[in-house]
C-alpha atoms as a PDB file:
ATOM      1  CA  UNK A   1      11.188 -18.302  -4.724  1.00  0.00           C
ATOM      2  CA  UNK A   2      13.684 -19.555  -7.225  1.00  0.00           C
ATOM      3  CA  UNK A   3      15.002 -15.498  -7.417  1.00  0.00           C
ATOM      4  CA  UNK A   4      15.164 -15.358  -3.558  1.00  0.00           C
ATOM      5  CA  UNK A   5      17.059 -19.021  -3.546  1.00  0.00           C
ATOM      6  CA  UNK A   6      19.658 -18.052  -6.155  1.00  0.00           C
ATOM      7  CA  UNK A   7      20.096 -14.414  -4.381  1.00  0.00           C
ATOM      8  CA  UNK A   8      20.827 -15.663  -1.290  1.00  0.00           C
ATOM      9  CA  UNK A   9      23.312 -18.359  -2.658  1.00  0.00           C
ATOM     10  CA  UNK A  10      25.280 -15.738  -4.352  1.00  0.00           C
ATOM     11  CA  UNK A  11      25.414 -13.147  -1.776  1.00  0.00           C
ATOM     12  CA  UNK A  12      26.221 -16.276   1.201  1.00  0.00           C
ATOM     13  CA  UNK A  13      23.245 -15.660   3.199  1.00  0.00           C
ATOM     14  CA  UNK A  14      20.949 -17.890   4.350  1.00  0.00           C
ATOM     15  CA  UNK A  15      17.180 -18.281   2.561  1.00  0.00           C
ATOM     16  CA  UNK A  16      14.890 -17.232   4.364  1.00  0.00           C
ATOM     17  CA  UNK A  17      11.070 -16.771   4.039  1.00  0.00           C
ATOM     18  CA  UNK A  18       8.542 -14.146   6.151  1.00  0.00           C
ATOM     19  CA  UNK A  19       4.595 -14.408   5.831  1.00  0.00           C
ATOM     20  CA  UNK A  20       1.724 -13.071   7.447  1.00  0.00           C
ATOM     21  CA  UNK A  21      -1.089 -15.019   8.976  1.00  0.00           C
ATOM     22  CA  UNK A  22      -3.700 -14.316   8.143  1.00  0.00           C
ATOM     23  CA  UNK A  23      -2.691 -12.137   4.894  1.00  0.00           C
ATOM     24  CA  UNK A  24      -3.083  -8.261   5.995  1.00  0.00           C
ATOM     25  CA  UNK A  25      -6.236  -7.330   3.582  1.00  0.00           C
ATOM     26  CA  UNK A  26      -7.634 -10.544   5.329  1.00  0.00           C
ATOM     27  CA  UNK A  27      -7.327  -8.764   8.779  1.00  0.00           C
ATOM     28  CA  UNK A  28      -8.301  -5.147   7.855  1.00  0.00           C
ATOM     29  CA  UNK A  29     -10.832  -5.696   5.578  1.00  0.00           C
ATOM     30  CA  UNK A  30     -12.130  -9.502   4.988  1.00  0.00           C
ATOM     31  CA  UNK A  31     -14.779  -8.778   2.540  1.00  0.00           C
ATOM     32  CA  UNK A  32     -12.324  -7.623   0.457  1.00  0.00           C
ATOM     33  CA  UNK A  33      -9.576 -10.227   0.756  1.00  0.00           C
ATOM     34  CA  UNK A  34      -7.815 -11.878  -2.050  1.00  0.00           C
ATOM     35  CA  UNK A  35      -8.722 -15.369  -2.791  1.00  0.00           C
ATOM     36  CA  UNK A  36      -6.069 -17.740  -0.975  1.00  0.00           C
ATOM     37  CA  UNK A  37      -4.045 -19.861  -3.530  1.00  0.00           C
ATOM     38  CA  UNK A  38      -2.933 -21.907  -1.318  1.00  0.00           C
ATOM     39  CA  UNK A  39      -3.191 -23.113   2.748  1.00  0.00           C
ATOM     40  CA  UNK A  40      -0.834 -22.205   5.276  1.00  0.00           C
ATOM     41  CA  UNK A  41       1.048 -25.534   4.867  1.00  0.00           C
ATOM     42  CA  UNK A  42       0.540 -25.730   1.737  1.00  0.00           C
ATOM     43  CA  UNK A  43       2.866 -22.345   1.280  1.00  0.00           C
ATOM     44  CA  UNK A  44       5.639 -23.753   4.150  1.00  0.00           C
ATOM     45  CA  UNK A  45       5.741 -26.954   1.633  1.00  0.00           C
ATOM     46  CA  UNK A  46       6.292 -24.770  -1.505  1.00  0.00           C
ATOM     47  CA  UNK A  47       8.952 -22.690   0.434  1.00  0.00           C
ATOM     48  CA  UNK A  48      10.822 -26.077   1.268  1.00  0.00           C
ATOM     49  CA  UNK A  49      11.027 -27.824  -2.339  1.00  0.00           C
ATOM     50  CA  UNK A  50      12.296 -24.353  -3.271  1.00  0.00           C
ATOM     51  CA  UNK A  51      14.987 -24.165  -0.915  1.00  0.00           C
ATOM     52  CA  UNK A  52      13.929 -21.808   1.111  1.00  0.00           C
ATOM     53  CA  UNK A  53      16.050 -22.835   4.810  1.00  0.00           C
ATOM     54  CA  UNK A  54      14.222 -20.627   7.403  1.00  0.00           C
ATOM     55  CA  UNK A  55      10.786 -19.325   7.307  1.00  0.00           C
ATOM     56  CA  UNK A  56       9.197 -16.790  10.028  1.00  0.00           C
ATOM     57  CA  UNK A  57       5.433 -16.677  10.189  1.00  0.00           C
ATOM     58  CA  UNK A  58       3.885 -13.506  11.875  1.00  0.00           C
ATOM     59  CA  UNK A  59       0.453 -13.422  13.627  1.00  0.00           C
ATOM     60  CA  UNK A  60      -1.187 -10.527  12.032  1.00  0.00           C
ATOM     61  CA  UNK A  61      -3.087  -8.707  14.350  1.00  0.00           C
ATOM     62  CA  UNK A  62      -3.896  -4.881  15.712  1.00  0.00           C
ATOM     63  CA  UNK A  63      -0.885  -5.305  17.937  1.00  0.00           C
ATOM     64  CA  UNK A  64       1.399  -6.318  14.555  1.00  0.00           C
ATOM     65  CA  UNK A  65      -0.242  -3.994  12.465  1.00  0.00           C
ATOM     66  CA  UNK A  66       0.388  -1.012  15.401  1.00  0.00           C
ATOM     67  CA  UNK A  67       4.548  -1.348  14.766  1.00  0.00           C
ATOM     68  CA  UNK A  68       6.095   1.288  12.881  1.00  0.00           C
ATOM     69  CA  UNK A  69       8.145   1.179   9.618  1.00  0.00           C
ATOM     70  CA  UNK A  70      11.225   2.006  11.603  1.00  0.00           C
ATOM     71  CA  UNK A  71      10.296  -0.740  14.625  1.00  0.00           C
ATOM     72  CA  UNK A  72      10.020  -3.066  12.016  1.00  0.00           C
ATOM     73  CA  UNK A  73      13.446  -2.658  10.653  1.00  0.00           C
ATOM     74  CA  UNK A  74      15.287  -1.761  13.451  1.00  0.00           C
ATOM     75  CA  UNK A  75      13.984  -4.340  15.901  1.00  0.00           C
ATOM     76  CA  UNK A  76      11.995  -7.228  14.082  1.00  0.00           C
ATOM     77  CA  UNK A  77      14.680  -7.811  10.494  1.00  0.00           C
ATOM     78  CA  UNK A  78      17.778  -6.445  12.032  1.00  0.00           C
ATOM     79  CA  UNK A  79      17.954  -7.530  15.893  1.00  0.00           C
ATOM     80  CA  UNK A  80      16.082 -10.451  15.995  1.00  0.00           C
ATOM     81  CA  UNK A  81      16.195 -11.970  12.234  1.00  0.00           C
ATOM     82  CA  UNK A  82      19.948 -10.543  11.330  1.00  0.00           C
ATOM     83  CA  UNK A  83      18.405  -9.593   8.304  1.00  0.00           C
ATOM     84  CA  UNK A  84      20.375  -7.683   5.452  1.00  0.00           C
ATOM     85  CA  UNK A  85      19.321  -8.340   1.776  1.00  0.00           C
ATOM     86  CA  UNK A  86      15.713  -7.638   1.574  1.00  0.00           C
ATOM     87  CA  UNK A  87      13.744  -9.044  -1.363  1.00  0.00           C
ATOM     88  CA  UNK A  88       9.897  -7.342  -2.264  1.00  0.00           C
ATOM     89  CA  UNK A  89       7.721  -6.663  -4.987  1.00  0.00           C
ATOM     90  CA  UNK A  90       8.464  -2.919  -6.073  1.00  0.00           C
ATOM     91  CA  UNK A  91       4.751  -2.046  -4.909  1.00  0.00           C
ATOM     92  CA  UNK A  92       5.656  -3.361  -1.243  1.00  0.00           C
ATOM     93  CA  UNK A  93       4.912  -1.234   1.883  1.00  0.00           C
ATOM     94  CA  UNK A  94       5.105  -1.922   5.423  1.00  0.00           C
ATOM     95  CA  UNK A  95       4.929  -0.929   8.963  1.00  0.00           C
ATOM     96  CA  UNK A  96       1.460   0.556  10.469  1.00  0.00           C
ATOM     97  CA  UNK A  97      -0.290   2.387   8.682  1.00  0.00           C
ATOM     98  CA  UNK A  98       1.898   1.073   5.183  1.00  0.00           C
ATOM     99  CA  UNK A  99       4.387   4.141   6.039  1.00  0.00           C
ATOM    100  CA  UNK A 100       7.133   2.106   4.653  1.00  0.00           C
ATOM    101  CA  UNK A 101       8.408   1.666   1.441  1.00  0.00           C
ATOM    102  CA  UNK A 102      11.136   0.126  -0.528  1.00  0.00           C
ATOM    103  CA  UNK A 103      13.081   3.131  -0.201  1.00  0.00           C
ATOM    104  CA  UNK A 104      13.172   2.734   3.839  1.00  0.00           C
ATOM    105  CA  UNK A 105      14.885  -0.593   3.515  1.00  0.00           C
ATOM    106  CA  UNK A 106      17.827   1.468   1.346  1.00  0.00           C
ATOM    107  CA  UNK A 107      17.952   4.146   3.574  1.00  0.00           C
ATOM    108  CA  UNK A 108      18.362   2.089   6.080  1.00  0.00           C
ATOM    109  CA  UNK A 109      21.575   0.286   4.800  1.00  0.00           C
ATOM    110  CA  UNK A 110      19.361  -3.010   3.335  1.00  0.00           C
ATOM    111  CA  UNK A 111      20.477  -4.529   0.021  1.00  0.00           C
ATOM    112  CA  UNK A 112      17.410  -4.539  -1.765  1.00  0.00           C
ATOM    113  CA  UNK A 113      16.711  -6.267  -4.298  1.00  0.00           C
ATOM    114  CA  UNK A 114      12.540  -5.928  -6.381  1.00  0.00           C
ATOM    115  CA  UNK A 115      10.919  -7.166  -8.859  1.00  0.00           C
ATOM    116  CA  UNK A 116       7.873  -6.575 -10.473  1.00  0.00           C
ATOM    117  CA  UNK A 117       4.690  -7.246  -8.286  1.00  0.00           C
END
């Protein structure tokens, strides 16, 4: 959170925070689900004492989980969230069926910016 605060500051962009609810391993396969460190509002309270200014929960379900890598970009970070410096773990993927990767976000004109998961 600190890395995504200080990113943001120096490229003049706002903070900003998405999340999943419930975590996508929880949906697809609870049994197999990672421990939760920490409640829902416990995680929006972390994300404000960090600085974090905006944060956008998504309701993970099949609909959700049906939208494709370039959807996601295209519609969900760039029309509705004016999104344009992406930061993820370097083992991120996203969109159904996990088609996309860090790579999508360059080739589609993101500054990225990853750090080890």
């Amino acid at each position: 959170l600190t890395k995504l605060v200080d990113t943001s500051k120096s490229k003049g962009v706002i903070p900003a925070v998405m999340t999943f609810e419930p975590h996508p391993r929880e949906f697809f396969a609870p049994q197999n689900a990672p421990a939760r460190l920490s409640s829902l509002r416990e995680k929006l309270e972390y994300f404000d004492e960090a600085g974090v200014e905006k944060v956008f929960v998504c309701r993970f379900n099949q609909v959700f989980a049906s939208i494709s890598a370039q959807l996601f970009m295209q519609d969900i970070l760039r029309k509705h969230l004016n999104a344009n410096v992406i930061l993820v773990g370097g083992d991120f993927c996203f969109g159904a069926k996990r088609q996309g990767t860090t790579q999508s976000f360059i080739d589609h004109g993101f500054d990225l910016v990853d750090f080890p998961p």
